[in-house]
Protein backbone atom coordinates (compact mmCIF):
# COMPACT_ATOMS: atom_id res chain seq x y z
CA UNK A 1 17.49 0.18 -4.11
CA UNK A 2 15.03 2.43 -5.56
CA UNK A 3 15.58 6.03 -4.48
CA UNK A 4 12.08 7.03 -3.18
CA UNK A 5 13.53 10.05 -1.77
CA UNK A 6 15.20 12.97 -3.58
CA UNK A 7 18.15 14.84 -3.00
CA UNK A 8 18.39 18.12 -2.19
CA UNK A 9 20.79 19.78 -4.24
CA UNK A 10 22.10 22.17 -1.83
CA UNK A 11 22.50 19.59 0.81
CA UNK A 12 23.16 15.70 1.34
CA UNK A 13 19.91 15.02 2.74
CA UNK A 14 16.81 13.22 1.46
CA UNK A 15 13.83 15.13 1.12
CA UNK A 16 9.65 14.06 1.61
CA UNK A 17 7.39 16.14 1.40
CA UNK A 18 7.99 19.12 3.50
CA UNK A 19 10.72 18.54 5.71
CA UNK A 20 13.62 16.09 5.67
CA UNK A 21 12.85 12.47 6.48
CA UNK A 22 16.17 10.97 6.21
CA UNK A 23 19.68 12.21 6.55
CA UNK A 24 21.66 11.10 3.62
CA UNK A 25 25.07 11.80 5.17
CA UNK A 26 24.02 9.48 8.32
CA UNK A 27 22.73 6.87 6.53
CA UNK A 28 25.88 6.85 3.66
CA UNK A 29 27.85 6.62 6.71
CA UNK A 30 26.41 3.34 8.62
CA UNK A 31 29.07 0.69 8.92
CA UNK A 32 28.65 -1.12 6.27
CA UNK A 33 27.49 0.99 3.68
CA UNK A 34 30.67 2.77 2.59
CA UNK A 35 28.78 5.54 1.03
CA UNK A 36 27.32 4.11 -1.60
CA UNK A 37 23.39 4.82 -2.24
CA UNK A 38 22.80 1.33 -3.72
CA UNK A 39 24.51 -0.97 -0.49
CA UNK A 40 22.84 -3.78 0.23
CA UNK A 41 23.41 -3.05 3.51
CA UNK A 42 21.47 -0.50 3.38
CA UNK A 43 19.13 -1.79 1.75
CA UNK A 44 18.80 -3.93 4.61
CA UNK A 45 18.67 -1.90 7.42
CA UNK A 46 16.53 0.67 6.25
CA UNK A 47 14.04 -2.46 6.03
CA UNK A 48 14.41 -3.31 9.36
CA UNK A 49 14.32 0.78 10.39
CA UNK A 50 10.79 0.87 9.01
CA UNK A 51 9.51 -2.42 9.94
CA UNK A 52 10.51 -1.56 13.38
CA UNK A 53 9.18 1.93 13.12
CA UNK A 54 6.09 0.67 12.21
CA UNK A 55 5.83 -1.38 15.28
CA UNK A 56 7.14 1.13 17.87
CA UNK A 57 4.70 3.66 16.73
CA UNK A 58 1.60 1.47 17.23
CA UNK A 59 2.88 0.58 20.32
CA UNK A 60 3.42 4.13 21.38
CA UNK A 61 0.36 4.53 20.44
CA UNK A 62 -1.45 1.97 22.56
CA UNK A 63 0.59 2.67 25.40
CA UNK A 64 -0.40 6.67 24.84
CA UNK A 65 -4.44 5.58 25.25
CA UNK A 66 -3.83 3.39 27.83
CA UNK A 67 -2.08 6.38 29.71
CA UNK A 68 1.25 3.80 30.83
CA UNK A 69 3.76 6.08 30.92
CA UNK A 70 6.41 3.64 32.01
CA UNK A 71 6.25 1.48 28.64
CA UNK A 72 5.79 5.44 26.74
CA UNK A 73 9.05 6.44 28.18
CA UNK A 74 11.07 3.04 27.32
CA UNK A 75 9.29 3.26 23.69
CA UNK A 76 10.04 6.37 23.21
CA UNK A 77 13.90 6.12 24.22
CA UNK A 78 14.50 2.96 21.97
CA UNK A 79 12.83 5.27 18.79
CA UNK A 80 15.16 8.34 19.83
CA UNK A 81 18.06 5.99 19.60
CA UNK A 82 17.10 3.96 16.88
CA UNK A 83 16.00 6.72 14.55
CA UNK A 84 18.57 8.99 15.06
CA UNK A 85 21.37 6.28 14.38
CA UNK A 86 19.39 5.93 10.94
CA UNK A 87 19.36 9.48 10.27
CA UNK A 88 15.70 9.97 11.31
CA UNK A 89 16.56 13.40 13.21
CA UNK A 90 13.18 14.81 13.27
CA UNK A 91 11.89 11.34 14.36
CA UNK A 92 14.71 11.29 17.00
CA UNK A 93 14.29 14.72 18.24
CA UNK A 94 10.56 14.20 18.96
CA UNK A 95 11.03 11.24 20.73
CA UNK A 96 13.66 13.03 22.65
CA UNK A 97 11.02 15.80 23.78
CA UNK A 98 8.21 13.10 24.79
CA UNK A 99 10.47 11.43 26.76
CA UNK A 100 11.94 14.39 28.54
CA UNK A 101 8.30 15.34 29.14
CA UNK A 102 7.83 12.07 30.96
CA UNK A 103 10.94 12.15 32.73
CA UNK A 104 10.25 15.80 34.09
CA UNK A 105 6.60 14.05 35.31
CA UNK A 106 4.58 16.90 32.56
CA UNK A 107 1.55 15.96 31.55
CA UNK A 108 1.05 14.78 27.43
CA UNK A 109 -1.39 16.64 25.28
CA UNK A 110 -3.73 14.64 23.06
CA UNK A 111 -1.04 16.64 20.34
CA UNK A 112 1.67 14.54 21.64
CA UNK A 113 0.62 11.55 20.48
């Protein structure tokens, strides 16, 4: 797998830009994976992560403009799951605020989407 991330050498996660994208330790630790960087399994599931990613976030996007807060909120809990299993944590924990704004009936700023 080609490493399109970089290590941080005080810490096991992998770096992008400013902040940390990925986890390394989560990831290394799927089932599966047995902490090895070049698994085919994961490989694999980080495929599917970003295909899927890719999806949710156009569809959280569509539901944003179109103001249904219903489909936001069950978007936004699969991507909380989903990207925090993977070691998306950033990902995870913004999902986790949206959908705690919807739940709590707050209003979204055009920042939140």
């Amino acid at each position: 797998m080609p490493d399109t991330a970089s290590a941080s050498a005080d810490s096991s996660s992998a770096a992008c830009g400013a902040g940390v994208v990925l986890d390394l330790t989560v990831l290394l630790g799927l089932p599966g994976v047995g902490r090895r960087r070049d698994s085919p399994v994961l490989k694999r599931l980080l495929g599917v992560f970003v295909a899927e990613m890719g999806r949710n976030v156009g569809q959280v996007r569509a539901a944003f403009a179109q103001g249904d807060r219903q489909a936001l909120a069950w978007l936004l809990h699969r991507m909380k799951s989903s990207a925090t299993a993977m070691g998306a944590l950033g990902l995870g924990a913004l999902a986790r605020r949206l959908e705690a704004r919807l739940k709590a009936g707050l209003p979204l700023a055009p920042d939140d989407g």
